[in-house]
N, C-alpha and C. Protein backbone atom coordinates (compact mmCIF):
# COMPACT_ATOMS: atom_id res chain seq x y z
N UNK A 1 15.36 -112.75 193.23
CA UNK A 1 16.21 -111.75 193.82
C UNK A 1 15.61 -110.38 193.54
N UNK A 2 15.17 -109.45 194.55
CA UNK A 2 14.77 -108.04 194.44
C UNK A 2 16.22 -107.55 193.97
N UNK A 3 15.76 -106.57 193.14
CA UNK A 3 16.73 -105.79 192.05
C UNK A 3 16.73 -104.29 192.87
N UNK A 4 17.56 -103.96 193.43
CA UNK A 4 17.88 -102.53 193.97
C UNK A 4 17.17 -101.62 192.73
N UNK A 5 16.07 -100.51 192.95
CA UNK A 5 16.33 -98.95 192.17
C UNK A 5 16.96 -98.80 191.34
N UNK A 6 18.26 -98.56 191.93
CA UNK A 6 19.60 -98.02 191.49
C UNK A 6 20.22 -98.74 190.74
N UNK A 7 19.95 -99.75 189.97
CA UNK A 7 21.00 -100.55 189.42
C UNK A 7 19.99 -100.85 188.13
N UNK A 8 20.74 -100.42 186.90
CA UNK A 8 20.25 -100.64 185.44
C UNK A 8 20.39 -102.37 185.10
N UNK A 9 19.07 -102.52 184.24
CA UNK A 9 19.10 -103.98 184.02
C UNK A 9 19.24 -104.02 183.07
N UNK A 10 19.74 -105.28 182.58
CA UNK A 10 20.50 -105.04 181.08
C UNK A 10 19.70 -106.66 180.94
N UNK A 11 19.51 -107.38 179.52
CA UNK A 11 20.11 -108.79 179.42
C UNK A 11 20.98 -108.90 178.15
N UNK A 12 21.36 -110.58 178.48
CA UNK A 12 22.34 -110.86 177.26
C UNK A 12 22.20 -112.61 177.18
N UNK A 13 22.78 -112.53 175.62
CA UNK A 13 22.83 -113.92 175.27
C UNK A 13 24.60 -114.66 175.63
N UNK A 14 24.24 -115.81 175.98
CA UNK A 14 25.16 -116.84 175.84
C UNK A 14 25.17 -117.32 174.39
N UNK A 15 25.89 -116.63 173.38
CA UNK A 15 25.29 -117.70 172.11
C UNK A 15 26.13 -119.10 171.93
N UNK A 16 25.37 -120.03 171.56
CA UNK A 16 25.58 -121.38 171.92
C UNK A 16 25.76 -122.42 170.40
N UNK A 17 26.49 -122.90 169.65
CA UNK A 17 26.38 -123.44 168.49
C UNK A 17 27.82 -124.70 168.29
N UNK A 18 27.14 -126.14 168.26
CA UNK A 18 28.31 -127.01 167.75
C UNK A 18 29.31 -127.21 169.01
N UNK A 19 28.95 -126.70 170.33
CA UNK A 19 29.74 -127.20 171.10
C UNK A 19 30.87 -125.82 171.54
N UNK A 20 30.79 -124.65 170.86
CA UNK A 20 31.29 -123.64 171.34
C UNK A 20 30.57 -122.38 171.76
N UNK A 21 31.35 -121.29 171.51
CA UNK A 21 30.58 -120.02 172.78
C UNK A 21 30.98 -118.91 171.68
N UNK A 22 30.24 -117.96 171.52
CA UNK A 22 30.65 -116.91 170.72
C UNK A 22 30.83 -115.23 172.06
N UNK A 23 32.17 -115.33 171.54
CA UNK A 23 32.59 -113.71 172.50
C UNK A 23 32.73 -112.44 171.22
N UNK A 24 31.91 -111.45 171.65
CA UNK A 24 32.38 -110.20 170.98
C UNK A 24 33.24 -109.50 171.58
N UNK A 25 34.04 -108.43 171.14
CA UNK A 25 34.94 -107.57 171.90
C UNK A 25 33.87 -106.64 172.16
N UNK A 26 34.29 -105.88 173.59
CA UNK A 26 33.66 -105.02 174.21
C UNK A 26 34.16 -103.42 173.32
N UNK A 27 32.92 -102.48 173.12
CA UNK A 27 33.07 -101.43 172.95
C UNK A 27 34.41 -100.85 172.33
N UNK A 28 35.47 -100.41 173.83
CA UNK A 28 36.68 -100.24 173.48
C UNK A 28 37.14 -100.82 173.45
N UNK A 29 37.38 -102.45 172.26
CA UNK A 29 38.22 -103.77 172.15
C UNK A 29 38.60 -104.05 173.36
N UNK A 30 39.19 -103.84 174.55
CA UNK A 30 39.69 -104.54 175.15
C UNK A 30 39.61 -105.72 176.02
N UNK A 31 38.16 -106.04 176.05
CA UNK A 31 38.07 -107.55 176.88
C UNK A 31 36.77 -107.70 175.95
N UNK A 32 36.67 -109.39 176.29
CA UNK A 32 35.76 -110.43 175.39
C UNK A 32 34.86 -110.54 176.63
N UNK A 33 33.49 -110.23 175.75
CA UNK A 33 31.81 -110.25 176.62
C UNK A 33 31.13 -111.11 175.54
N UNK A 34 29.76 -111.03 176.17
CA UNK A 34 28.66 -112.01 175.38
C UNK A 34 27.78 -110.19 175.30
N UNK A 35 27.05 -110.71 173.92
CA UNK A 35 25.83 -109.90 173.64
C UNK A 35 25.51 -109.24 175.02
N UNK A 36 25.21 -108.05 174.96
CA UNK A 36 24.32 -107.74 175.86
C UNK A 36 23.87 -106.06 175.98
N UNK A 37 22.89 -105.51 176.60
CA UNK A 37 21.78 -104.28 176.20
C UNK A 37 20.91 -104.08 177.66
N UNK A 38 20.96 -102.78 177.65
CA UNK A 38 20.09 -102.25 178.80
C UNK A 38 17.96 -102.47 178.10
N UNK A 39 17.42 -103.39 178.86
CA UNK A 39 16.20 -103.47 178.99
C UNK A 39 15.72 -102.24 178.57
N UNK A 40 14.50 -102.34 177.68
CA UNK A 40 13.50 -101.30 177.00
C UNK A 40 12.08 -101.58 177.16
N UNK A 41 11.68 -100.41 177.68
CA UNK A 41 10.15 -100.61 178.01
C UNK A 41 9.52 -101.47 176.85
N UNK A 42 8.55 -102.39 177.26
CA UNK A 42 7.64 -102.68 176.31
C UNK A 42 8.06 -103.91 175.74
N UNK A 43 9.57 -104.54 176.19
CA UNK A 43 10.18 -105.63 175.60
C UNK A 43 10.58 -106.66 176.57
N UNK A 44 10.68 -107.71 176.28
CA UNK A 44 10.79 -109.07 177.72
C UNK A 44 12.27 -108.90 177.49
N UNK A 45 12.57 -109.52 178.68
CA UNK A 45 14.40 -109.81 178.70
C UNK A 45 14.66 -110.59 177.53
N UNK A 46 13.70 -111.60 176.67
CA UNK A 46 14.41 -112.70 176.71
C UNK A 46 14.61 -111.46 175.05
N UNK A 47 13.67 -111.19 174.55
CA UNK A 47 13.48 -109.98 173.26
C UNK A 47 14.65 -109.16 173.43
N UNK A 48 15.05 -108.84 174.42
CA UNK A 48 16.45 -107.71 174.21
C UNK A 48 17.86 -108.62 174.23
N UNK A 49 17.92 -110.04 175.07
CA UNK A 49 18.79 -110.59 174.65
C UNK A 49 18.88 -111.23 172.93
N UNK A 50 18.20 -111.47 172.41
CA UNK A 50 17.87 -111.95 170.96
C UNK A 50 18.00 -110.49 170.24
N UNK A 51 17.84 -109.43 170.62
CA UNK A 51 17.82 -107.87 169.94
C UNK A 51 19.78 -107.91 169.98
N UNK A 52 20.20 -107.86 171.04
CA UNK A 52 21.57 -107.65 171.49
C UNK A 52 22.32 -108.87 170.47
N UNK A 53 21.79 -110.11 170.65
CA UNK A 53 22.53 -111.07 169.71
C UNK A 53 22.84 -110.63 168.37
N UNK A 54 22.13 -109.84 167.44
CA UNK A 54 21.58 -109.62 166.50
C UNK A 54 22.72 -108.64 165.92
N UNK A 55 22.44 -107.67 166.83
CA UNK A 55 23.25 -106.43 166.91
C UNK A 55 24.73 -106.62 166.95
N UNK A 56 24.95 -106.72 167.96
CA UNK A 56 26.56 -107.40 168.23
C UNK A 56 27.53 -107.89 167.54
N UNK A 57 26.82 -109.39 166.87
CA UNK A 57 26.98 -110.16 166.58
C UNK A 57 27.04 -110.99 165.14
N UNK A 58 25.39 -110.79 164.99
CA UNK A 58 24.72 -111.39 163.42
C UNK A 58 24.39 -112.65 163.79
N UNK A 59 23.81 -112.94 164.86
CA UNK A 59 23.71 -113.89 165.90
C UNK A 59 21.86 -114.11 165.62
N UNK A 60 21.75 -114.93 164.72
CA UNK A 60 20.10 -115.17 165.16
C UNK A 60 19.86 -116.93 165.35
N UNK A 61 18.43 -116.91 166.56
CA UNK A 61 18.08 -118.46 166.65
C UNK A 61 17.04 -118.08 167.78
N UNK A 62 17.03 -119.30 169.07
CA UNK A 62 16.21 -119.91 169.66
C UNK A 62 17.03 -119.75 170.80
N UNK A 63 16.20 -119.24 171.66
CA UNK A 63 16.55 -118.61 173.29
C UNK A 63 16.00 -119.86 173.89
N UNK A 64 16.95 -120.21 175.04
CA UNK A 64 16.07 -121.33 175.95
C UNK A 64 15.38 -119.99 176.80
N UNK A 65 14.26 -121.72 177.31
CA UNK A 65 12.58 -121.00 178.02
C UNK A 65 13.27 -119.51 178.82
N UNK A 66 14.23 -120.19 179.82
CA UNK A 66 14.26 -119.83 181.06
C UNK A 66 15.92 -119.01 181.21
N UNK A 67 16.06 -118.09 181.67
CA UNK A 67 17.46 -117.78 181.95
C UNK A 67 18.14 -118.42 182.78
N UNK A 68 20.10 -118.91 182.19
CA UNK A 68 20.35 -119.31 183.07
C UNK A 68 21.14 -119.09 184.40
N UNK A 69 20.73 -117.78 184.24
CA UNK A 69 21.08 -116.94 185.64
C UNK A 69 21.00 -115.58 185.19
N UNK A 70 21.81 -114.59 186.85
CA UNK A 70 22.17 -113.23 186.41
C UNK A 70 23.24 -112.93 187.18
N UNK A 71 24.18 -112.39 187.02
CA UNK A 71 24.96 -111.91 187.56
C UNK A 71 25.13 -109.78 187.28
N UNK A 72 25.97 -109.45 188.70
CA UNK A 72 25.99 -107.79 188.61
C UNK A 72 27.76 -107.45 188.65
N UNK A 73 27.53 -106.56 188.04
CA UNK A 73 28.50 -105.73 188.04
C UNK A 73 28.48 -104.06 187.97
N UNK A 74 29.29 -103.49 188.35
CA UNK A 74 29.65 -102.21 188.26
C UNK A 74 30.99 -101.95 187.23
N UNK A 75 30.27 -100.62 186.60
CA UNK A 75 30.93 -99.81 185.45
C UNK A 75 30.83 -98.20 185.85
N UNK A 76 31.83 -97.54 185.78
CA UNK A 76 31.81 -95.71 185.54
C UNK A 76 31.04 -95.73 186.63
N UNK A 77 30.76 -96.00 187.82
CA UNK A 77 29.77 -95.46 188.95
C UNK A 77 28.51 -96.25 188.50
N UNK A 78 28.06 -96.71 188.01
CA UNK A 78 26.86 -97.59 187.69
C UNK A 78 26.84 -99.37 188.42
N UNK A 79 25.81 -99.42 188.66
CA UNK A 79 25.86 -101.11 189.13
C UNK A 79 24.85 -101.21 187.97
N UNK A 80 25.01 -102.74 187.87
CA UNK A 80 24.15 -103.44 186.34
C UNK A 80 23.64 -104.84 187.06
N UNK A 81 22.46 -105.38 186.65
CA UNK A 81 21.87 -106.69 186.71
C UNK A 81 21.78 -107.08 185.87
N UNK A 82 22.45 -108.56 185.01
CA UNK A 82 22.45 -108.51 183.57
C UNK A 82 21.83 -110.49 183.83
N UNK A 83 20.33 -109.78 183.40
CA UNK A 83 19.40 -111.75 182.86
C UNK A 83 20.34 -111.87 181.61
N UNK A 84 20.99 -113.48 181.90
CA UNK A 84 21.67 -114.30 180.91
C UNK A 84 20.73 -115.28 180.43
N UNK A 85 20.95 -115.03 179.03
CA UNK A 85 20.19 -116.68 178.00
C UNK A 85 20.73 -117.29 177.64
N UNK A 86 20.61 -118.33 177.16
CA UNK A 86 21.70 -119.29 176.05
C UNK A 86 21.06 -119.26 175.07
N UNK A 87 21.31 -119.03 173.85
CA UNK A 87 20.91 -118.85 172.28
C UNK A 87 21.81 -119.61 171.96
N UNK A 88 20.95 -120.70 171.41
CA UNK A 88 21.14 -121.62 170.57
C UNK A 88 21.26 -121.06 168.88
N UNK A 89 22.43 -121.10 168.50
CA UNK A 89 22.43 -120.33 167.35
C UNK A 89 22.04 -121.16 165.90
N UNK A 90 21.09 -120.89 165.06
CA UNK A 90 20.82 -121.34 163.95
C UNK A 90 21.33 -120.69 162.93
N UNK A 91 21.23 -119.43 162.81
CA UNK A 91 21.61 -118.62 161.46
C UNK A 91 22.79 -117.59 162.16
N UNK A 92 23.83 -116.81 160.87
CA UNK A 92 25.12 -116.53 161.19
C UNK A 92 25.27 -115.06 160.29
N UNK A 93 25.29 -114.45 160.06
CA UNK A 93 25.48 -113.15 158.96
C UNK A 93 26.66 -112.93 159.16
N UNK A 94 27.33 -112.26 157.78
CA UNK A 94 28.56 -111.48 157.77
C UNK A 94 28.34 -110.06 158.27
N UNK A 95 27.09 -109.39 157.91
CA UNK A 95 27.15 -108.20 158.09
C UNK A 95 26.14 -108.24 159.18
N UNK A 96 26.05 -107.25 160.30
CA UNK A 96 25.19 -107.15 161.29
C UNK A 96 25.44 -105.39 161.39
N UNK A 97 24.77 -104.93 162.31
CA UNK A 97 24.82 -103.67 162.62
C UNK A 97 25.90 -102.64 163.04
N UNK A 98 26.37 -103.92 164.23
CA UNK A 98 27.81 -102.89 164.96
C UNK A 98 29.08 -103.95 164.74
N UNK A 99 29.24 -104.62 163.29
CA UNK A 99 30.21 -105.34 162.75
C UNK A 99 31.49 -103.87 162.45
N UNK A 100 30.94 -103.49 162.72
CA UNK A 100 32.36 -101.74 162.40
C UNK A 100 32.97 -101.75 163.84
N UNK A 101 32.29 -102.09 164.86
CA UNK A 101 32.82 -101.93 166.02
C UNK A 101 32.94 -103.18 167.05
N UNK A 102 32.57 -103.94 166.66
CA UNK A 102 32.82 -105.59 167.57
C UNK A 102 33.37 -106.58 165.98
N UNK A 103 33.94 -107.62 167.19
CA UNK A 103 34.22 -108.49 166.07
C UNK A 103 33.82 -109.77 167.04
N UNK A 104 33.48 -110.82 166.58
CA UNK A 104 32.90 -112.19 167.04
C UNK A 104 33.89 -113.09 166.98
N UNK A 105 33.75 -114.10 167.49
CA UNK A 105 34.89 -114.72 168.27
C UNK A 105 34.26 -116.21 168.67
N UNK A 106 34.29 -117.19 168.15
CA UNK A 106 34.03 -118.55 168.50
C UNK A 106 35.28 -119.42 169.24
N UNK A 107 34.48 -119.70 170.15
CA UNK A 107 35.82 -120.72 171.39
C UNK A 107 35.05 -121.74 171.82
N UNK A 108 36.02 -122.75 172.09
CA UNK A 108 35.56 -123.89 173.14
C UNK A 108 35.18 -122.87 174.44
N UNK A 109 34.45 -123.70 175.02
CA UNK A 109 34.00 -123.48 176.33
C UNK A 109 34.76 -123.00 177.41
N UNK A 110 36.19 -123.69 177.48
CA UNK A 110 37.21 -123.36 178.33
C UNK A 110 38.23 -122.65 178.09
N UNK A 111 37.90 -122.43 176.52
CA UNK A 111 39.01 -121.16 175.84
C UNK A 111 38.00 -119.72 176.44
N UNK A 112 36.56 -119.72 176.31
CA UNK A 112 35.71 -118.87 176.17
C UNK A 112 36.40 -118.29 177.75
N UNK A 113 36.34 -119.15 179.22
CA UNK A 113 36.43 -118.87 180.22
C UNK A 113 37.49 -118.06 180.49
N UNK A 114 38.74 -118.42 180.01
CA UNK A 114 39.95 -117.68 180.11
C UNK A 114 40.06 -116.33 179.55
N UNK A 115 38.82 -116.13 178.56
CA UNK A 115 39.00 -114.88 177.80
C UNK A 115 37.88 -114.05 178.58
N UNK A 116 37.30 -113.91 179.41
CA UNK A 116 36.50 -113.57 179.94
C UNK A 116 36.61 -113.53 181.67
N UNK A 117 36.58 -111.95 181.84
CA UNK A 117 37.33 -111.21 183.18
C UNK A 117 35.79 -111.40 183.93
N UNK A 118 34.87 -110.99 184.24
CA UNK A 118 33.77 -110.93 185.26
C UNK A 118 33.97 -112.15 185.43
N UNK A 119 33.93 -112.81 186.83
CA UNK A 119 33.46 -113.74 187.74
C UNK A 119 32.11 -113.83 187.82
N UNK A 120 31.38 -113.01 187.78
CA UNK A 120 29.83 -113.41 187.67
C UNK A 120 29.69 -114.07 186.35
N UNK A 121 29.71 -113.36 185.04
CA UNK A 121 29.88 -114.22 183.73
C UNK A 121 30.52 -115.27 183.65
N UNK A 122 31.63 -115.74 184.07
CA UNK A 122 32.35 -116.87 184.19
C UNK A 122 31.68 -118.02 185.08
N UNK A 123 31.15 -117.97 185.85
CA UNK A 123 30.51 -118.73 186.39
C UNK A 123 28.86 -119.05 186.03
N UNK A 124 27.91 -118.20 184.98
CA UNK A 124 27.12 -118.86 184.44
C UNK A 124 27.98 -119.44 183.28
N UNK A 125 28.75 -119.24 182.62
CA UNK A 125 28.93 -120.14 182.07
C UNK A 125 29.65 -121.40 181.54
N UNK A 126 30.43 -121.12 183.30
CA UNK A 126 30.32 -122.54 183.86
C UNK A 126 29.17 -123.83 183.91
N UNK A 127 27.45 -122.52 185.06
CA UNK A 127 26.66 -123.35 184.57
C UNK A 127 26.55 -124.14 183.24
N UNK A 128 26.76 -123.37 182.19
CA UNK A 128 26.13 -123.61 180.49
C UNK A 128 27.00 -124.59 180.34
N UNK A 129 27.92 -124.58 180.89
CA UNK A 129 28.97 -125.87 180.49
C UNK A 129 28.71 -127.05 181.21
N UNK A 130 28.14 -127.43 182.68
CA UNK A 130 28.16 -128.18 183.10
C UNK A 130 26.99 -129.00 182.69
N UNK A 131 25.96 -128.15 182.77
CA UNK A 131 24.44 -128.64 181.51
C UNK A 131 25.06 -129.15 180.27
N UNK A 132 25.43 -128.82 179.48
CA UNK A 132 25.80 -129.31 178.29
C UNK A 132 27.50 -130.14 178.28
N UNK A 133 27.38 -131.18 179.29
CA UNK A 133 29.33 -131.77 179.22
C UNK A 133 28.98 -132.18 178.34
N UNK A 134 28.48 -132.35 177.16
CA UNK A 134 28.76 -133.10 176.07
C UNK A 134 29.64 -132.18 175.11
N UNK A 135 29.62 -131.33 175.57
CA UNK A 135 30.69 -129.67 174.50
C UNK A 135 31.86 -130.15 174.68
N UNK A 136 32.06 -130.68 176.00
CA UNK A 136 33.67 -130.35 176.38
C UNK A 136 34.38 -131.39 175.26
N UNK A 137 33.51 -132.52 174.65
CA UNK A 137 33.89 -133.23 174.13
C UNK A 137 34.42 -133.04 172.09
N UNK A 138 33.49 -132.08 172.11
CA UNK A 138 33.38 -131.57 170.80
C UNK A 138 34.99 -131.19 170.07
């Protein structure tokens, strides 16, 4: 998909561990997102989603190869293209960077969906769910 000019690219992680989904609160608390960061010269998507996990979160591990999608949205007059990963999470910290201002949030898969307003996000990770039905079971 050609990416309009005009529209900032961001990526973000799906973080993925034991069969659930980790949501941070957005900025001004009010709705549940996954990791995610506007692209920086000099760094691959998959490096700023694993940067964003980190940050967010306290979220470190193993990015699959390939993203499993992207979805856009618009914010404040801005449109966004945001490459999604699934991070497979290995390691967990109490303290991370912007732990003063997000808090993390582990859900089943179908708890994760309900807490989560974009339709573009909701539907990759639908994908992530339908790849992995063995979660729903968890």
């Amino acid at each position: 998909m050609a990416i309009p000019q005009d529209v900032i690219c961001q990526s973000a992680a799906i973080p993925v561990r034991s069969g659930r989904v980790c949501l941070v609160n957005s900025r001004n608390g009010k709705r549940w997102v996954i990791p995610k960061g506007c692209r920086e010269a000099g760094k691959t998507a998959g490096e700023i989603a694993l940067q964003e996990a980190w940050e967010e979160a306290g979220l470190m591990g193993a990015l699959e190869k390939e993203p499993v999608g992207s979805y856009l949205y618009e914010k404040a007059g801005n449109r966004y293209h945001v490459t999604v990963f699934v991070l497979n999470v290995t390691q967990m910290t109490e303290d991370w960077p912007e732990r003063h201002f997000r808090t993390r949030r582990w859900l089943a898969f179908r708890q994760a969906l309900t807490n989560i307003e974009d339709r573009g996000l909701r539907k990759l990770l639908c994908r992530v769910l339908a790849k992995n039905r063995v979660m729903l079971l968890t």
